[in-house]
PDB file of N, CA and C in Angstrom:
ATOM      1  N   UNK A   1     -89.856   3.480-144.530  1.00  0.00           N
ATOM      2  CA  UNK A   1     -90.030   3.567-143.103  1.00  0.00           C
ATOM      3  C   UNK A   1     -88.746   3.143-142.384  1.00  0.00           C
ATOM      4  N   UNK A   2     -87.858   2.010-143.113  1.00  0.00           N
ATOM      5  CA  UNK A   2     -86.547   1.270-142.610  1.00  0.00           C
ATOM      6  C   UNK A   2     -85.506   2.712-142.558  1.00  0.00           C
ATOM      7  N   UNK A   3     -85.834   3.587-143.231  1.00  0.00           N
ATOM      8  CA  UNK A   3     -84.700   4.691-143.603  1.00  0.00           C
ATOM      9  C   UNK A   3     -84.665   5.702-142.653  1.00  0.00           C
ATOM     10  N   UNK A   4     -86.138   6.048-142.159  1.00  0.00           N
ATOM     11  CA  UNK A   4     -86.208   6.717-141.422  1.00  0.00           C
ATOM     12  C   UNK A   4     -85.884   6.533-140.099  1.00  0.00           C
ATOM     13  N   UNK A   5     -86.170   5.419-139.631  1.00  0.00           N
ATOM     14  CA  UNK A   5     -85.930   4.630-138.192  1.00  0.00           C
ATOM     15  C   UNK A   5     -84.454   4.770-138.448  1.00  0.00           C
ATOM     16  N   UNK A   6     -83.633   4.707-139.320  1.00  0.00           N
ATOM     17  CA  UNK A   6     -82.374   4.733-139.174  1.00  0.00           C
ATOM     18  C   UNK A   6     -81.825   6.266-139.072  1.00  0.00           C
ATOM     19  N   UNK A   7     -82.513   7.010-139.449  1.00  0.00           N
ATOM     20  CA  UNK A   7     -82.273   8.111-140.020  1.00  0.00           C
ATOM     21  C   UNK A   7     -81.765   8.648-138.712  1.00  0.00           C
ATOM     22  N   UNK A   8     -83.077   8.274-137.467  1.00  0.00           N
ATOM     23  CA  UNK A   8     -83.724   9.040-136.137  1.00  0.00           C
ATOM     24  C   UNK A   8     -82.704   8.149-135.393  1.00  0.00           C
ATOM     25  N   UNK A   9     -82.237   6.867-135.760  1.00  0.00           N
ATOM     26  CA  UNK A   9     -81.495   6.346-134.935  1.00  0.00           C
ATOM     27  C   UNK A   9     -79.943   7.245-134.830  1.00  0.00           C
ATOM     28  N   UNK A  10     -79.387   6.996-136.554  1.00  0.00           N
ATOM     29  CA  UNK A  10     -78.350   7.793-136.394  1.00  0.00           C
ATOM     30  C   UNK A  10     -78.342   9.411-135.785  1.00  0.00           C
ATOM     31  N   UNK A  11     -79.375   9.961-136.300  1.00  0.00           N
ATOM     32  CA  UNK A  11     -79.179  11.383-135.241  1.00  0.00           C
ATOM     33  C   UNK A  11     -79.069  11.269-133.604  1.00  0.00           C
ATOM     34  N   UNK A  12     -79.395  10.659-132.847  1.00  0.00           N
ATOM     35  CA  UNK A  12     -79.866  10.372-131.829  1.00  0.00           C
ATOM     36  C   UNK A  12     -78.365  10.099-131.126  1.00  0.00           C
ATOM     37  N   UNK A  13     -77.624   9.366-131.958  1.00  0.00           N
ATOM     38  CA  UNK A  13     -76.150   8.757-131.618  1.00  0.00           C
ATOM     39  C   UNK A  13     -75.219  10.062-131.866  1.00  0.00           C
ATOM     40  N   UNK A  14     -75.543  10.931-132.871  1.00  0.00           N
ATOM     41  CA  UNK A  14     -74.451  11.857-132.797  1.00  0.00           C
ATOM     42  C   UNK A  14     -75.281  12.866-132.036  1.00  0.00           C
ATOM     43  N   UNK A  15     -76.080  12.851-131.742  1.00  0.00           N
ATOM     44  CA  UNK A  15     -76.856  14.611-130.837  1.00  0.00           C
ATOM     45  C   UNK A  15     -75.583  13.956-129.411  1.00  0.00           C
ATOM     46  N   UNK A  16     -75.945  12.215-129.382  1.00  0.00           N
ATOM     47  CA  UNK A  16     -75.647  12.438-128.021  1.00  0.00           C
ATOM     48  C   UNK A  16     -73.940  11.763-127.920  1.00  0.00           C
ATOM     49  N   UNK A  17     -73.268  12.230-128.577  1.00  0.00           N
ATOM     50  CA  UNK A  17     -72.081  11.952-129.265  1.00  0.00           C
ATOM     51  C   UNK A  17     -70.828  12.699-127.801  1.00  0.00           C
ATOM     52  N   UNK A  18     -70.183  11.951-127.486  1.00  0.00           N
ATOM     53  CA  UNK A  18     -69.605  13.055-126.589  1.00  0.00           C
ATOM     54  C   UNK A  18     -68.688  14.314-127.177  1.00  0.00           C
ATOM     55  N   UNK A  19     -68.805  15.476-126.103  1.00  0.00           N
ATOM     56  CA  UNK A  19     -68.272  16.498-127.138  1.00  0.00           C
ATOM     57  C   UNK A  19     -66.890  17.097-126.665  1.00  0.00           C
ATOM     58  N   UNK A  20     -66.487  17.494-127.550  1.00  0.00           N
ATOM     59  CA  UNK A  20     -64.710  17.214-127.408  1.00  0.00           C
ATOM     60  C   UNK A  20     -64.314  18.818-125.979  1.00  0.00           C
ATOM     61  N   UNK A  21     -63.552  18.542-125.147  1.00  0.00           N
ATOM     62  CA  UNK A  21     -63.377  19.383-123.928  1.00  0.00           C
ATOM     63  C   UNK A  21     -62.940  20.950-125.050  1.00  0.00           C
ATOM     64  N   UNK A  22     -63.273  22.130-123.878  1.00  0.00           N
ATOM     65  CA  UNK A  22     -63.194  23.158-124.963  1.00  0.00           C
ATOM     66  C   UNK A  22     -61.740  23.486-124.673  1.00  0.00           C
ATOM     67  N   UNK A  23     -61.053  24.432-125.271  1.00  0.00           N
ATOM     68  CA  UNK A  23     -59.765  24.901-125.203  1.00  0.00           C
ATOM     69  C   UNK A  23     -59.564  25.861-123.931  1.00  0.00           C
ATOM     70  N   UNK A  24     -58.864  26.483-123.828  1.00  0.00           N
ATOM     71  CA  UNK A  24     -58.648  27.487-122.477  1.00  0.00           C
ATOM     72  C   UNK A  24     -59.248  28.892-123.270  1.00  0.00           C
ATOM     73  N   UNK A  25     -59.333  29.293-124.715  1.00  0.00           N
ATOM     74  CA  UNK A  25     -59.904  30.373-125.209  1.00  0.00           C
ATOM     75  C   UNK A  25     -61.074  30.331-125.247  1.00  0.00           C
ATOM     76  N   UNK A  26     -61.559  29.169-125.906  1.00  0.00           N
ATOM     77  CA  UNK A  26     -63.035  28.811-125.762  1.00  0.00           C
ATOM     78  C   UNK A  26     -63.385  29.166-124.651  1.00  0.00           C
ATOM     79  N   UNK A  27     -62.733  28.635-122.863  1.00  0.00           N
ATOM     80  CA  UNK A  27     -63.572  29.045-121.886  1.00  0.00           C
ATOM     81  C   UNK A  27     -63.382  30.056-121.755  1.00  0.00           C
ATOM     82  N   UNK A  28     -61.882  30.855-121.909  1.00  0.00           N
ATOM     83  CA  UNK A  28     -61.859  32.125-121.267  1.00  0.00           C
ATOM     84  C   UNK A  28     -63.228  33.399-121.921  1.00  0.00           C
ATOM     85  N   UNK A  29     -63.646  33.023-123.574  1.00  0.00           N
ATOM     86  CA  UNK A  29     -64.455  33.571-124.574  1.00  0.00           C
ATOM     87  C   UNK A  29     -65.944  33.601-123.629  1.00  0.00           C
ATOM     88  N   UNK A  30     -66.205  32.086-123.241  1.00  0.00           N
ATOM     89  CA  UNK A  30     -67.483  31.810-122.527  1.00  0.00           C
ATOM     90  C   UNK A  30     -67.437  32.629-121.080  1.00  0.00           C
ATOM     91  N   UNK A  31     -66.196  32.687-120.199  1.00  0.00           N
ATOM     92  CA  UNK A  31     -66.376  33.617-119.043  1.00  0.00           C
ATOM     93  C   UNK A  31     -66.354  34.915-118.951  1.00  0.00           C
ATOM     94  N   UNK A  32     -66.227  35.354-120.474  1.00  0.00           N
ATOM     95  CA  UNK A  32     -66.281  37.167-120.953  1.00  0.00           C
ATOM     96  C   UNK A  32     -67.649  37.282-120.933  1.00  0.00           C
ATOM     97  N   UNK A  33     -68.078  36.588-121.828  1.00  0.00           N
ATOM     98  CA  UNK A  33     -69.601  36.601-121.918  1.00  0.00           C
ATOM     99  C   UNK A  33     -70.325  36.590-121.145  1.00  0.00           C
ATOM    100  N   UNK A  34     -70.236  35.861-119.986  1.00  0.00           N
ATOM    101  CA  UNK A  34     -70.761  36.045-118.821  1.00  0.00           C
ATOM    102  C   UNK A  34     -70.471  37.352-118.195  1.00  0.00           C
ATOM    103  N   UNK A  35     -69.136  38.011-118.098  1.00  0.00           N
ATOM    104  CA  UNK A  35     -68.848  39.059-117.609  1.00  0.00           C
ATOM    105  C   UNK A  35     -69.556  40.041-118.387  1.00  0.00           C
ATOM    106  N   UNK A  36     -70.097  40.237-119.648  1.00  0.00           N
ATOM    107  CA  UNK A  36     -70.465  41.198-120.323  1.00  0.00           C
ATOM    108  C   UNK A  36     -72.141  41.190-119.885  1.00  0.00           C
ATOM    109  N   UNK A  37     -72.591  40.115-119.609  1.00  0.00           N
ATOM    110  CA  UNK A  37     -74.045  39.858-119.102  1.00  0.00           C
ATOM    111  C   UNK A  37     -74.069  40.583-117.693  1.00  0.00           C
ATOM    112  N   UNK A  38     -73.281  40.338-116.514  1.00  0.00           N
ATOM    113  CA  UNK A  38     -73.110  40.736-115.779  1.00  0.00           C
ATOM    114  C   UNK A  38     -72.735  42.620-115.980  1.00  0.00           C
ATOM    115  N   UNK A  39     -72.456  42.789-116.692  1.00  0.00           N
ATOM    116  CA  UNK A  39     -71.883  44.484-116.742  1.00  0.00           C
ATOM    117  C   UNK A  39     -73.484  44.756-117.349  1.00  0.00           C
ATOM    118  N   UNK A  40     -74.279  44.120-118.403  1.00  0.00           N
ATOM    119  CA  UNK A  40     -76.085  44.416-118.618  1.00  0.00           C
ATOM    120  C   UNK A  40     -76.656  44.568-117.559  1.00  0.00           C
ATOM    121  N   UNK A  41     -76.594  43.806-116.471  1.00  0.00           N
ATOM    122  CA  UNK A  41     -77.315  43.287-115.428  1.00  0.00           C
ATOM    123  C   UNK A  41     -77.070  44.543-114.715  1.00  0.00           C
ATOM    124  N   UNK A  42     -76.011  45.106-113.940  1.00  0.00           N
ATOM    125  CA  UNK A  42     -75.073  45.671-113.255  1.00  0.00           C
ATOM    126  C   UNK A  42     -75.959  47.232-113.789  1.00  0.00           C
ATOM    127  N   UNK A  43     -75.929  47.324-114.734  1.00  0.00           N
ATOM    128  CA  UNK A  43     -76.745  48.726-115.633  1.00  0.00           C
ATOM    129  C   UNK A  43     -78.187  48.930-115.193  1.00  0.00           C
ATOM    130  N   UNK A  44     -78.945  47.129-115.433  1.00  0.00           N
ATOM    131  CA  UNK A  44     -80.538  47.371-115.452  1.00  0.00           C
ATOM    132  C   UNK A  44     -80.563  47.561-113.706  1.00  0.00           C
ATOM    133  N   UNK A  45     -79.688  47.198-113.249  1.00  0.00           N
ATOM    134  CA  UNK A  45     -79.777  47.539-111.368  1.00  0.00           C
ATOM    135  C   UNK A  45     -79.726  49.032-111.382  1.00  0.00           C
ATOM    136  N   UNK A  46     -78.861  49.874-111.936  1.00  0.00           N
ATOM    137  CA  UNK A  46     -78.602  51.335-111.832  1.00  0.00           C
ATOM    138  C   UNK A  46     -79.957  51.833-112.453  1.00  0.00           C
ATOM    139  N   UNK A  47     -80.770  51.552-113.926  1.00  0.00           N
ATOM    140  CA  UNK A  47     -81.580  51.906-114.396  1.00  0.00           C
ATOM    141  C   UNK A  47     -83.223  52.043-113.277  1.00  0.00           C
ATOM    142  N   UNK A  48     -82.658  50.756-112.616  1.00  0.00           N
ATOM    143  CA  UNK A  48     -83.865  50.450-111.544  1.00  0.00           C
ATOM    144  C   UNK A  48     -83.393  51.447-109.991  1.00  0.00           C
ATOM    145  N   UNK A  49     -82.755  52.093-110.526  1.00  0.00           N
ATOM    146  CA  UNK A  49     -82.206  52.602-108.983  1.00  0.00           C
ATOM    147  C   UNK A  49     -81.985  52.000-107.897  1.00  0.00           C
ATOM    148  N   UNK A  50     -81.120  51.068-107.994  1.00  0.00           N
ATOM    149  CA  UNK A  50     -80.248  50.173-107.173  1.00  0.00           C
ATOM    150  C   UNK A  50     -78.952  51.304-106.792  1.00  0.00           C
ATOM    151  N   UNK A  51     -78.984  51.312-105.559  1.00  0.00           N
ATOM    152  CA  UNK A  51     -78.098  52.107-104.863  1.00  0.00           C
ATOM    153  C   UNK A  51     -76.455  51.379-105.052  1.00  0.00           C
ATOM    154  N   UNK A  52     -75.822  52.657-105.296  1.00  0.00           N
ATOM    155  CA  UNK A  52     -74.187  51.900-105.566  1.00  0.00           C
ATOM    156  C   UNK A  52     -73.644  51.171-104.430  1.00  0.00           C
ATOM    157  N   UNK A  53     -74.109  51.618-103.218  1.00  0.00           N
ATOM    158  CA  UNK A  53     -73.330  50.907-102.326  1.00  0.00           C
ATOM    159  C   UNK A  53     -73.912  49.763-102.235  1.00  0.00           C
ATOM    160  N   UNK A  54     -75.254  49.078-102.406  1.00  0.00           N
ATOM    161  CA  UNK A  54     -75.423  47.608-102.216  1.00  0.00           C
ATOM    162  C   UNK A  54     -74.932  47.400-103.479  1.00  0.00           C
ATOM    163  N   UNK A  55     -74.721  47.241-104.997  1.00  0.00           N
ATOM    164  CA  UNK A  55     -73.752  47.353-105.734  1.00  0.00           C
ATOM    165  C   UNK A  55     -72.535  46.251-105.338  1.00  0.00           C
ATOM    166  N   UNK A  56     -72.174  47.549-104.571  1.00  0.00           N
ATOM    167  CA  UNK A  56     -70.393  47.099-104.153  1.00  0.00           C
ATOM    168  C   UNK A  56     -70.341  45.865-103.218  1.00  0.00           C
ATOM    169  N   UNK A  57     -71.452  46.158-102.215  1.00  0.00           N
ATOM    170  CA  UNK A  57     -72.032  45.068-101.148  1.00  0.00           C
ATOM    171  C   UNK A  57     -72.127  43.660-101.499  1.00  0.00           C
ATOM    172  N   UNK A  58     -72.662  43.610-102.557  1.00  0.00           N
ATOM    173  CA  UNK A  58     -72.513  42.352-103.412  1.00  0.00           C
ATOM    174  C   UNK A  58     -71.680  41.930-103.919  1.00  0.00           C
ATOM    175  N   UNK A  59     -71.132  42.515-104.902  1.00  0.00           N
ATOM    176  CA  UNK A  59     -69.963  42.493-105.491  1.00  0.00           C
ATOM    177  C   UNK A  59     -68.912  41.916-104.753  1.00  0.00           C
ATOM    178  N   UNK A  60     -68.467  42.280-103.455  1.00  0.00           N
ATOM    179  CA  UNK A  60     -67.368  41.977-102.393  1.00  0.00           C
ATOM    180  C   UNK A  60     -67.863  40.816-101.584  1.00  0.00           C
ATOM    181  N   UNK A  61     -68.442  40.486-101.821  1.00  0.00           N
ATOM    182  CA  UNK A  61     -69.269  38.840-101.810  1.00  0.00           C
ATOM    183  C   UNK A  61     -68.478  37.867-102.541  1.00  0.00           C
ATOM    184  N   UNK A  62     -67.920  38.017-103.784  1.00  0.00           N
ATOM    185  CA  UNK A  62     -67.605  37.245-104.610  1.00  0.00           C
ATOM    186  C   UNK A  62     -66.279  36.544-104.681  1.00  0.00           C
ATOM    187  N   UNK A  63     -66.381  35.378-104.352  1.00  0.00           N
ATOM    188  CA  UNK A  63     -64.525  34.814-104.135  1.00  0.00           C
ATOM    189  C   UNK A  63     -63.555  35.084-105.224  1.00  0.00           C
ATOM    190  N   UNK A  64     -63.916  35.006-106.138  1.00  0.00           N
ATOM    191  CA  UNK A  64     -62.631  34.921-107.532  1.00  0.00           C
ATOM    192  C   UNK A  64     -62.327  36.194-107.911  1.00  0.00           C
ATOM    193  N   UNK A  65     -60.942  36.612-107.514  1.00  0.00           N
ATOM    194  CA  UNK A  65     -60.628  37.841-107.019  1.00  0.00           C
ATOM    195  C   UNK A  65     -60.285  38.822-109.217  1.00  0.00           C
ATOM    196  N   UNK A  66     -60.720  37.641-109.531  1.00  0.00           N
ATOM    197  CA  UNK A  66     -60.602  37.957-111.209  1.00  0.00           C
ATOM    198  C   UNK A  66     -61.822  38.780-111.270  1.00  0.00           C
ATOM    199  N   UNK A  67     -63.407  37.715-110.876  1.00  0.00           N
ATOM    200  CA  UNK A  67     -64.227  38.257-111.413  1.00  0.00           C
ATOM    201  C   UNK A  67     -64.737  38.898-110.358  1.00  0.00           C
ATOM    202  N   UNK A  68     -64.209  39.758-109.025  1.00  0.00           N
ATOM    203  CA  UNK A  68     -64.499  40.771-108.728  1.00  0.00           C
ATOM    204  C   UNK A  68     -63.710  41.646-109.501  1.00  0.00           C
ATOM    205  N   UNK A  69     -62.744  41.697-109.705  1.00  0.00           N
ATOM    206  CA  UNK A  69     -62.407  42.794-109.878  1.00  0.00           C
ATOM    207  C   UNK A  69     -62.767  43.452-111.366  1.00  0.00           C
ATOM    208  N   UNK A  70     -63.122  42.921-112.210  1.00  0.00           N
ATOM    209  CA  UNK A  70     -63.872  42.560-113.415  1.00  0.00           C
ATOM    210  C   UNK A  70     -65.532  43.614-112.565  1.00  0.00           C
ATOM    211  N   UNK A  71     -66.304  43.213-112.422  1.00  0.00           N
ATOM    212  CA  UNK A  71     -67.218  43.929-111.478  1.00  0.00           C
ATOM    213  C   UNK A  71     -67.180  45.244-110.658  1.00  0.00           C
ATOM    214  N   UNK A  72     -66.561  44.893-110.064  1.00  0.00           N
ATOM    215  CA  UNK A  72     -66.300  46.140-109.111  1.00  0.00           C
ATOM    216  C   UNK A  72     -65.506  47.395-110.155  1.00  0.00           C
ATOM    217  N   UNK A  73     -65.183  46.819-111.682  1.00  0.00           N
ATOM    218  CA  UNK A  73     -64.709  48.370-112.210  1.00  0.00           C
ATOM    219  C   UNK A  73     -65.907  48.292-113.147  1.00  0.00           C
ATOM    220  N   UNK A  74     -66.841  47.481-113.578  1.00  0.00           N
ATOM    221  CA  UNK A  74     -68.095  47.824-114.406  1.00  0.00           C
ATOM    222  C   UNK A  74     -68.962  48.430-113.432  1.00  0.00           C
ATOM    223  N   UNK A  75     -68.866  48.266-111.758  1.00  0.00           N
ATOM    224  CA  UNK A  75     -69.430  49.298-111.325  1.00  0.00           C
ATOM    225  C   UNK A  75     -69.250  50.642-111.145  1.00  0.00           C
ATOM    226  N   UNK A  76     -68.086  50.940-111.017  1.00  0.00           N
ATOM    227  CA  UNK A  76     -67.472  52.232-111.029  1.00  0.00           C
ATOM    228  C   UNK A  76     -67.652  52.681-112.211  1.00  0.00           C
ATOM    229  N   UNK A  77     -67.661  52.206-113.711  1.00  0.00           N
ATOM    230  CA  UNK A  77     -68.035  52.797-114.761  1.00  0.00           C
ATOM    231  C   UNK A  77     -69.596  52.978-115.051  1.00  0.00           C
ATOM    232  N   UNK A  78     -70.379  52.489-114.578  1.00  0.00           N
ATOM    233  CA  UNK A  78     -71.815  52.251-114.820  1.00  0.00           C
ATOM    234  C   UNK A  78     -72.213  53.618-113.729  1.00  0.00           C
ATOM    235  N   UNK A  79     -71.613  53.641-112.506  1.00  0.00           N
ATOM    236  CA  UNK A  79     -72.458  54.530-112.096  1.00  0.00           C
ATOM    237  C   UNK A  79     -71.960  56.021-112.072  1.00  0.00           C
ATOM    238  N   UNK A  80     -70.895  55.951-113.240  1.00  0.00           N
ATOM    239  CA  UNK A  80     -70.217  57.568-113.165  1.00  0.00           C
ATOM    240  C   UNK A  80     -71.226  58.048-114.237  1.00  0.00           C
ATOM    241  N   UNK A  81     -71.651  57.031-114.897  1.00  0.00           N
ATOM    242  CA  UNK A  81     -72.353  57.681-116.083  1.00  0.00           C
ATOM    243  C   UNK A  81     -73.631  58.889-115.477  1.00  0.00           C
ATOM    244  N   UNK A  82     -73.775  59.909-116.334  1.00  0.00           N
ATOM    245  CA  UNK A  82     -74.783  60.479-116.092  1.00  0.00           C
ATOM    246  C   UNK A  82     -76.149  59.510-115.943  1.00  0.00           C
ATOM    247  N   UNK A  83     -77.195  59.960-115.331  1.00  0.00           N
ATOM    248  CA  UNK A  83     -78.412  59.277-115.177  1.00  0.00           C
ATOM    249  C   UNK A  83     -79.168  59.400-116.593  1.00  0.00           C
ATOM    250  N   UNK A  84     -79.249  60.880-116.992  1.00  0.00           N
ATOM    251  CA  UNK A  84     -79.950  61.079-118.584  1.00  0.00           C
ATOM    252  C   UNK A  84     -79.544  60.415-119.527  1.00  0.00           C
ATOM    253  N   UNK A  85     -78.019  60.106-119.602  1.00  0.00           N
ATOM    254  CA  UNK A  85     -77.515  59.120-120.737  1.00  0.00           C
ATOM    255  C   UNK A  85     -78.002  57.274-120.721  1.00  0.00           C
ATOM    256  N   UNK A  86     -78.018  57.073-119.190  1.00  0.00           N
ATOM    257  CA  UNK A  86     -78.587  55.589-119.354  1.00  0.00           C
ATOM    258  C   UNK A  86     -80.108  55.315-119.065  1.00  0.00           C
ATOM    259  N   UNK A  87     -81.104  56.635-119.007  1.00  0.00           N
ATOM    260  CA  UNK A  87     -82.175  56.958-119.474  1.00  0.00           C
ATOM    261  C   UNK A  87     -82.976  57.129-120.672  1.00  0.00           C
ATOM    262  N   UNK A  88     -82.225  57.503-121.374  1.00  0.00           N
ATOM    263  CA  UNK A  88     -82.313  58.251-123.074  1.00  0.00           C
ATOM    264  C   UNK A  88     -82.747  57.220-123.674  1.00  0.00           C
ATOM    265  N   UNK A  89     -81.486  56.281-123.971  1.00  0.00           N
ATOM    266  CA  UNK A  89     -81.378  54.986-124.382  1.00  0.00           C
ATOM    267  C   UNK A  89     -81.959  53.447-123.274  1.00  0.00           C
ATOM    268  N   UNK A  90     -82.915  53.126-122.856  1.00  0.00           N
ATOM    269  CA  UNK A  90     -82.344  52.398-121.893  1.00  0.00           C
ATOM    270  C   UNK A  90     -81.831  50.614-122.604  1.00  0.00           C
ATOM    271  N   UNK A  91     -82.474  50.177-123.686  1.00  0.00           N
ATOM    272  CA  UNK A  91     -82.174  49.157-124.369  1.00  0.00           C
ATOM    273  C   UNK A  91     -80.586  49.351-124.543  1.00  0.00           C
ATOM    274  N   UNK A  92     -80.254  50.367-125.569  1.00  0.00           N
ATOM    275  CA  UNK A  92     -79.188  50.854-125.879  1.00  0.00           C
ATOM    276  C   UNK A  92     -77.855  50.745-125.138  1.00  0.00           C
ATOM    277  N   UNK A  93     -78.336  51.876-124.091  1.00  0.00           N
ATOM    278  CA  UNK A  93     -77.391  51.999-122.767  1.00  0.00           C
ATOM    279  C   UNK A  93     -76.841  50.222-122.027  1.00  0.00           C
ATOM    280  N   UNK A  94     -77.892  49.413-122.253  1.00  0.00           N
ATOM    281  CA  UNK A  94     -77.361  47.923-121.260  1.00  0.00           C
ATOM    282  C   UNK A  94     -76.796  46.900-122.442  1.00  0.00           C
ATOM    283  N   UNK A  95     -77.140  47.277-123.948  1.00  0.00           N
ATOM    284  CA  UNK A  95     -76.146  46.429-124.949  1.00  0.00           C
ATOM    285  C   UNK A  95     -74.699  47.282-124.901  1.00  0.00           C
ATOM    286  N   UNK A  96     -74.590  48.648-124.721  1.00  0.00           N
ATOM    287  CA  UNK A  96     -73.576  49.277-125.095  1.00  0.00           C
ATOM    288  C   UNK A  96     -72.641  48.425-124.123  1.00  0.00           C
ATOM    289  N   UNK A  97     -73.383  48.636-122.615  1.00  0.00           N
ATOM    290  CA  UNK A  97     -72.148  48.344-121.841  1.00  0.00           C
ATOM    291  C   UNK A  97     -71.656  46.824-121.735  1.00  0.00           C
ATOM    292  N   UNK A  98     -72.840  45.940-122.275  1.00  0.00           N
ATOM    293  CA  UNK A  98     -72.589  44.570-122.457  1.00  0.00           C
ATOM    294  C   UNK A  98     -71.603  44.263-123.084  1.00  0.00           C
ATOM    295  N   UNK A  99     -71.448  45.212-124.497  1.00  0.00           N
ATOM    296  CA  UNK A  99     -70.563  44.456-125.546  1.00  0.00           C
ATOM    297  C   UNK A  99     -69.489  45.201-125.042  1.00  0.00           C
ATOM    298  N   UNK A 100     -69.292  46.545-124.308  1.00  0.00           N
ATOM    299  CA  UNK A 100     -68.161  46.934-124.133  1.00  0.00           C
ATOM    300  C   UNK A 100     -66.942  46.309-123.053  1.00  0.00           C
ATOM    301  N   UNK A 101     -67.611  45.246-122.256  1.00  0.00           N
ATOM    302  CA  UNK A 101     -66.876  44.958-121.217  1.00  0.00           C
ATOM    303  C   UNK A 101     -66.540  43.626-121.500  1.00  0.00           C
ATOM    304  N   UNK A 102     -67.727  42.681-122.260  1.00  0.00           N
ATOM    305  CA  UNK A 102     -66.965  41.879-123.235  1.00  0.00           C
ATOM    306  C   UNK A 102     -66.117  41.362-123.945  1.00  0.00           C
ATOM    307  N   UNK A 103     -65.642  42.955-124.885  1.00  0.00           N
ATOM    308  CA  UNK A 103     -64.535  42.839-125.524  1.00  0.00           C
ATOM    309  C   UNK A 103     -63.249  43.470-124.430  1.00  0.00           C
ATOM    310  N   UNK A 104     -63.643  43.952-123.484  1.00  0.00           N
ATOM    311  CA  UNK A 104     -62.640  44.215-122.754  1.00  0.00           C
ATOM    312  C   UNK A 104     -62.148  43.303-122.053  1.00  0.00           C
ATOM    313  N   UNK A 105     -62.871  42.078-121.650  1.00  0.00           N
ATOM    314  CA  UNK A 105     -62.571  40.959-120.944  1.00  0.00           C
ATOM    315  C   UNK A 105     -61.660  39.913-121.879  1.00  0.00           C
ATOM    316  N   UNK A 106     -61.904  39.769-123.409  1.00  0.00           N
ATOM    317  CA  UNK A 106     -61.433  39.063-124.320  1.00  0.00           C
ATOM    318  C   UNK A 106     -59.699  39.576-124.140  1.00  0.00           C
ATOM    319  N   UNK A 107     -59.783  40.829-124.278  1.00  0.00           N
ATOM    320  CA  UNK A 107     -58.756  41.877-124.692  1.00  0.00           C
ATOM    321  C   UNK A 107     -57.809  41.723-123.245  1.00  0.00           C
ATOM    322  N   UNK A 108     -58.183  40.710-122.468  1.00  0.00           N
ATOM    323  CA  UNK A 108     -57.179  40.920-121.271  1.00  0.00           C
ATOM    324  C   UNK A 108     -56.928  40.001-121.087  1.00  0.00           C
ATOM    325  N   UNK A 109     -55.304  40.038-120.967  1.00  0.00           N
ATOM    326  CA  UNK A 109     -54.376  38.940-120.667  1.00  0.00           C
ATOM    327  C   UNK A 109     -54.550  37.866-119.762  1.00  0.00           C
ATOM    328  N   UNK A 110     -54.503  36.351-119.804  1.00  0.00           N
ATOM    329  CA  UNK A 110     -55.048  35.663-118.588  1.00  0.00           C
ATOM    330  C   UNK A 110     -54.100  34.248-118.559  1.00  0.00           C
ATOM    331  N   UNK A 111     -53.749  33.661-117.597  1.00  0.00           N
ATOM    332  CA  UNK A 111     -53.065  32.446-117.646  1.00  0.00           C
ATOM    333  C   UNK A 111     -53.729  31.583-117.070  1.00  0.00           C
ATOM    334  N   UNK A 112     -54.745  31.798-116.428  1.00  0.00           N
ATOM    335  CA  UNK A 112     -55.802  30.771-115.939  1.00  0.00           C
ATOM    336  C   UNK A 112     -57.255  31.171-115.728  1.00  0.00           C
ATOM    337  N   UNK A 113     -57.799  30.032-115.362  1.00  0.00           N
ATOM    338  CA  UNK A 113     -59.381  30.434-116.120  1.00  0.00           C
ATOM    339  C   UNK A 113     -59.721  30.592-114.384  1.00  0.00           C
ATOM    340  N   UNK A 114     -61.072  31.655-114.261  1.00  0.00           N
ATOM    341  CA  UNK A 114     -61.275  32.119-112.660  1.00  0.00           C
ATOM    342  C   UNK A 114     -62.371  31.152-112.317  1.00  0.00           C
ATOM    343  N   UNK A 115     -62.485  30.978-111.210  1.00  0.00           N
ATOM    344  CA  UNK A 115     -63.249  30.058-110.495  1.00  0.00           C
ATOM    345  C   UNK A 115     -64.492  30.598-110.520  1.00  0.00           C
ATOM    346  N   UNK A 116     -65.805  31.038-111.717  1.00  0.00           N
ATOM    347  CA  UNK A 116     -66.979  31.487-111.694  1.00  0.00           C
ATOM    348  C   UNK A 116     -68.051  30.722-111.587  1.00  0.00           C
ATOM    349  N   UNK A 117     -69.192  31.019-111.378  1.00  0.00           N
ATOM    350  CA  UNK A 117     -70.032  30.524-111.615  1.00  0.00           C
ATOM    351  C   UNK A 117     -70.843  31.582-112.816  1.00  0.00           C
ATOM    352  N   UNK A 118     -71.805  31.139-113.777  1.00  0.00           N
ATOM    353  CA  UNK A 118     -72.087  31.856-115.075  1.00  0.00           C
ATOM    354  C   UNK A 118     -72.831  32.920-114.406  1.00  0.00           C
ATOM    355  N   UNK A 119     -73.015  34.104-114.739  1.00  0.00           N
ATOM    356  CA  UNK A 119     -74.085  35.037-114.858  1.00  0.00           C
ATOM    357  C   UNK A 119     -75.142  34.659-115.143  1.00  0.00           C
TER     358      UNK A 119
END
C-alpha cells in the first residue's frame, strides 16, 4: 500500500512538473495546425453554403496580417473549387484541404511567430 501512495505521489509531481517553453518551430508547427483547421472549417462553411462574401467579411476582421492572409487565399482556393467536387467527397474534400494548407503553412518561410488566437 506504502508503494503505491508513493507511486501516485511521484506521478502527480511529474504530471505537474513544469514544462520546458516550446521552440519557435514547435510554435510555428502548432500555428499551421491551426491554420489547416481553419482551411477544414473555411470548406464545411462553403459545404453549408456560406456565401463567399461573408467569407471575406470575416476574414478582414482579423488583425495578424500573417493569418489573414493565410485565410483570405484558403478562401479563394476553397471557393474556386467546383461545388460537385466538395460534394462527392464531403469528409474527404475538408481533410484534403486541411492537410493541404498545413503543409503549406509549415513550407513557408517565417521570422516571427503571428499574433493568433487558435482555431
Amino acid at each position: 500500500m506504502k508503494k503505491l501512495v508513493v507511486l501516485v505521489v511521484f506521478a502527480m509531481l511529474v504530471g505537474c512538473a513544469e514544462k520546458k517553453p516550446l521552440t519557435m518551430e514547435e510554435q510555428w508547427h502548432g500555428y499551421c495546425k491551426s491554420v489547416g483547421n481553419a482551411a477544414r472549417t473555411i470548406m464545411l462553411d462553403r459545404q453549408n453554403a456560406i456565401e463567399k462574401d461573408q467569407a471575406i467579411e470575416h476574414a478582414n476582421k482579423i488583425d495578424d496580417d500573417t493569418t489573414k492572409t493565410f485565410i483570405l487565399e484558403i478562401i479563394e482556393y476553397v471557393y474556386a473549387l467546383p461545388e460537385r467536387e466538395i460534394k462527392q467527397d464531403i469528409e474527404g474534400a475538408r481533410e484534403k484541404v486541411r492537410s493541404e494548407f498545413t503543409a503549406k503553412c509549415i513550407a513557408t518561410p517565417h521570422d516571427k511567430m503571428p499574433d493568433y488566437k487558435p482555431f
